[in-house]
C-alpha atoms as a PDB file:
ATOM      1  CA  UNK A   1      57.538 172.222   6.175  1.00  0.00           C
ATOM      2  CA  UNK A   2      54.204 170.119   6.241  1.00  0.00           C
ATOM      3  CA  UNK A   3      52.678 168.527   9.667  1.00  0.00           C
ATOM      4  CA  UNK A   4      53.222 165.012  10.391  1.00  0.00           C
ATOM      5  CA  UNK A   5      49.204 165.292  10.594  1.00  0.00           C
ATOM      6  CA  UNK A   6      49.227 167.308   7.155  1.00  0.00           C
ATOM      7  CA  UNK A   7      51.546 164.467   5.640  1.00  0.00           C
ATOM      8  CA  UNK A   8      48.864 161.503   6.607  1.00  0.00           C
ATOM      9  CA  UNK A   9      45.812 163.434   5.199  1.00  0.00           C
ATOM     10  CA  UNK A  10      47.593 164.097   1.917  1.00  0.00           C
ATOM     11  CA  UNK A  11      48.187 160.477   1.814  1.00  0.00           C
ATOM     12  CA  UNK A  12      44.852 159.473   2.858  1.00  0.00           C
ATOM     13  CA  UNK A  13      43.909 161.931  -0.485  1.00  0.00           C
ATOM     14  CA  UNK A  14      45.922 160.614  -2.604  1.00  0.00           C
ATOM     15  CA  UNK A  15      45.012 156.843  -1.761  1.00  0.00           C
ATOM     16  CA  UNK A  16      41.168 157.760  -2.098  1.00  0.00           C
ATOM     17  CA  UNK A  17      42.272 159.046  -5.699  1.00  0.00           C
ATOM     18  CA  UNK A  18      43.904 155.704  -6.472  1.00  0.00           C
ATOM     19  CA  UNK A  19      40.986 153.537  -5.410  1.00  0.00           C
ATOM     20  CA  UNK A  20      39.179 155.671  -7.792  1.00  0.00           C
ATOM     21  CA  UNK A  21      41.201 155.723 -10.710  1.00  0.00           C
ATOM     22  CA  UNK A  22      41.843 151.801  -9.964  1.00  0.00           C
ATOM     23  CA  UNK A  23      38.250 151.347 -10.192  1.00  0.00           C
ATOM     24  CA  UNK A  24      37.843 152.967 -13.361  1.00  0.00           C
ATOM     25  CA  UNK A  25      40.664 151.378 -15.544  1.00  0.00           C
ATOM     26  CA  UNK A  26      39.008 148.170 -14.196  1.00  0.00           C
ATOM     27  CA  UNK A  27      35.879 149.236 -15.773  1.00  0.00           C
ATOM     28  CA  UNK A  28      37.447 150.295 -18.976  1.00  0.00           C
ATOM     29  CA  UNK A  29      39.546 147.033 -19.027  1.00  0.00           C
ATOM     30  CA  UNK A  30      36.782 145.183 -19.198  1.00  0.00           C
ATOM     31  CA  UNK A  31      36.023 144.862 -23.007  1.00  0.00           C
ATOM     32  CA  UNK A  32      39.516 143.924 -23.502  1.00  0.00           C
ATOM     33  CA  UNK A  33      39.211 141.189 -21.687  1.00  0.00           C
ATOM     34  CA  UNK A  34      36.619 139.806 -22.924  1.00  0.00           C
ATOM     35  CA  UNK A  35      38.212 140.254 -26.235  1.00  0.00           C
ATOM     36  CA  UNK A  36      41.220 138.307 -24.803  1.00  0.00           C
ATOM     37  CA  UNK A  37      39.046 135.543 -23.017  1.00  0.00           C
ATOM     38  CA  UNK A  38      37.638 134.680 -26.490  1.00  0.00           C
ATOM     39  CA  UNK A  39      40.822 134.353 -27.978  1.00  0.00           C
ATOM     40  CA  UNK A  40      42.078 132.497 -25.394  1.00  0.00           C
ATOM     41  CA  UNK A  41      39.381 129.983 -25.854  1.00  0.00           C
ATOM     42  CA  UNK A  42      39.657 129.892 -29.533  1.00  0.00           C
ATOM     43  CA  UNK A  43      43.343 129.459 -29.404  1.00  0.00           C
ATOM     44  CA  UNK A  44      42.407 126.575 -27.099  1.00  0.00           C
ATOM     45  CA  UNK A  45      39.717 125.143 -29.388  1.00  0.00           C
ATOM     46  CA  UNK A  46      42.608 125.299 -32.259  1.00  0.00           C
ATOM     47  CA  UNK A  47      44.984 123.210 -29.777  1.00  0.00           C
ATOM     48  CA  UNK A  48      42.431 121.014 -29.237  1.00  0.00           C
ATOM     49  CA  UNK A  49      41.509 120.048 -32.895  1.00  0.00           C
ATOM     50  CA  UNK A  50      45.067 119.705 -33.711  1.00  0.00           C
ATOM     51  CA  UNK A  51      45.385 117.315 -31.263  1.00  0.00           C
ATOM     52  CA  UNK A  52      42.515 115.471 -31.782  1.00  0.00           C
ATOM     53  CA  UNK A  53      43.750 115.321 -35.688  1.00  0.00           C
ATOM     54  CA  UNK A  54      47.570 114.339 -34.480  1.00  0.00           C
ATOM     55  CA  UNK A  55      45.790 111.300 -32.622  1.00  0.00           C
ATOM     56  CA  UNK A  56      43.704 110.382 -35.862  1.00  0.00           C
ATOM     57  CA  UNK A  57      45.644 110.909 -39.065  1.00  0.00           C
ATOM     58  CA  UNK A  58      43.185 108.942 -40.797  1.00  0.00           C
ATOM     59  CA  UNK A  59      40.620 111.662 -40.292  1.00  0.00           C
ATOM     60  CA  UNK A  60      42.724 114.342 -42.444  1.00  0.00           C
ATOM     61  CA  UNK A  61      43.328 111.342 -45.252  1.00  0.00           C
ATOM     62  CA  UNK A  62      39.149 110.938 -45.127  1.00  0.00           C
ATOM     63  CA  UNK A  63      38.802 114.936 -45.202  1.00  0.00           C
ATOM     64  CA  UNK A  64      41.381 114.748 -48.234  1.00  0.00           C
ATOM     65  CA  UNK A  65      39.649 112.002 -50.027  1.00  0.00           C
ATOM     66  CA  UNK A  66      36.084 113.395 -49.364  1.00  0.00           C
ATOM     67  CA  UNK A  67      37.450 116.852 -51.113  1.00  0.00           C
ATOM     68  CA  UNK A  68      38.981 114.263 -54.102  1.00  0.00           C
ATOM     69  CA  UNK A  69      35.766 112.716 -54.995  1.00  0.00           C
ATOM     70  CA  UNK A  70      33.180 115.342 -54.117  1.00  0.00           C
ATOM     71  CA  UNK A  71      34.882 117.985 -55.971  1.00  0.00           C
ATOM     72  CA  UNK A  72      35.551 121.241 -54.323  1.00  0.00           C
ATOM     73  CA  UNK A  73      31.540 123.109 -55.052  1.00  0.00           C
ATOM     74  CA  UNK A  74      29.979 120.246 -52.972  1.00  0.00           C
ATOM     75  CA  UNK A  75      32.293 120.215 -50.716  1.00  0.00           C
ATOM     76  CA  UNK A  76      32.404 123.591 -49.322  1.00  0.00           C
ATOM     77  CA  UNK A  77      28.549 123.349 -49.412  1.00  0.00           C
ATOM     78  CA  UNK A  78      28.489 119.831 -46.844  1.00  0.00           C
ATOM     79  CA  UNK A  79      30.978 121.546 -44.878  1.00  0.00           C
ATOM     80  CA  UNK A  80      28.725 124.772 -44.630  1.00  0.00           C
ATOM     81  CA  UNK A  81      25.989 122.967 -44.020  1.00  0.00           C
ATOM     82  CA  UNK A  82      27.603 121.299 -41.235  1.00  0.00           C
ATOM     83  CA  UNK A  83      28.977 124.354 -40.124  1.00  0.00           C
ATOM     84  CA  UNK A  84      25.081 125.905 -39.845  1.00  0.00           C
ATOM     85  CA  UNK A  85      24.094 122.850 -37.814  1.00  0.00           C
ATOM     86  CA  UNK A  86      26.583 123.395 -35.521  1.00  0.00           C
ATOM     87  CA  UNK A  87      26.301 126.653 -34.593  1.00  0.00           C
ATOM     88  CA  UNK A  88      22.384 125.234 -34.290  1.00  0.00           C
ATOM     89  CA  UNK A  89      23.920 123.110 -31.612  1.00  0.00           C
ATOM     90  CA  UNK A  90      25.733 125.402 -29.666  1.00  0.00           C
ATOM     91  CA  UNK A  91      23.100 128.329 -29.466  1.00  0.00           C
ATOM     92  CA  UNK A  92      20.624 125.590 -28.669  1.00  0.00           C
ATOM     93  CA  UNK A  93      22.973 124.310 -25.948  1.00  0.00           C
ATOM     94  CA  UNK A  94      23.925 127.616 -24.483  1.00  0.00           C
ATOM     95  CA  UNK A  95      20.202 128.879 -24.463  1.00  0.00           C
ATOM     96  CA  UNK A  96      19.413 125.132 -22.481  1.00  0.00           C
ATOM     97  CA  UNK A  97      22.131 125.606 -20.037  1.00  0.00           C
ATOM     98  CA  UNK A  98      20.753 129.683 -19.487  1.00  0.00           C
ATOM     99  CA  UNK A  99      17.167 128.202 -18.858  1.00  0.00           C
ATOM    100  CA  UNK A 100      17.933 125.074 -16.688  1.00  0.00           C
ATOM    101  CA  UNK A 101      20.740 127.305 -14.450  1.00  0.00           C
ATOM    102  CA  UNK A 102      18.002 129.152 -12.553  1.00  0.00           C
END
């Protein structure tokens, strides 16, 4: 039959080992959440644009029309361009914010 003393250090042990192995699945967790944090923020970017598009019908009938008259080839090539500028934008703004956070 173990110590009362023999009973504590095995639990001081085993706690140590926790911390450890607590400190390690954190590590490992980490690219998963990342993964999940971008999703998360897409999924929220989604929400957002179909709101935006619930409050302003009219935008969808102008999209709609747009596709009508400009044919589908021209089409997906304004809305690629756009798409180029865009990302322009964000890098652009995400390299500004970097340099003017300190």
């Amino acid at each position: 039959m173990a110590t009362l003393s023999e009973i504590h250090l095995r639990r001081g042990r085993l706690q140590e080992r926790i911390a450890v192995q607590r400190a390690s699945l954190s590590g490992a967790a980490q690219p998963i959440r990342r993964a999940l944090d971008a999703t998360d923020s897409a999924v929220a970017g989604v929400r957002v644009g179909v709101a935006y598009l619930k409050r302003r019908p009219w935008v969808v009938g102008a999209l709609a029309t747009a596709l009508v008259v400009l044919k589908g080839k021209r089409v997906f090539r304004v809305v690629r361009r756009g798409f180029i500028v865009w990302r322009t934008w964000v890098s652009l703004r995400d390299s500004l914010r970097d340099v003017l956070a300190f």
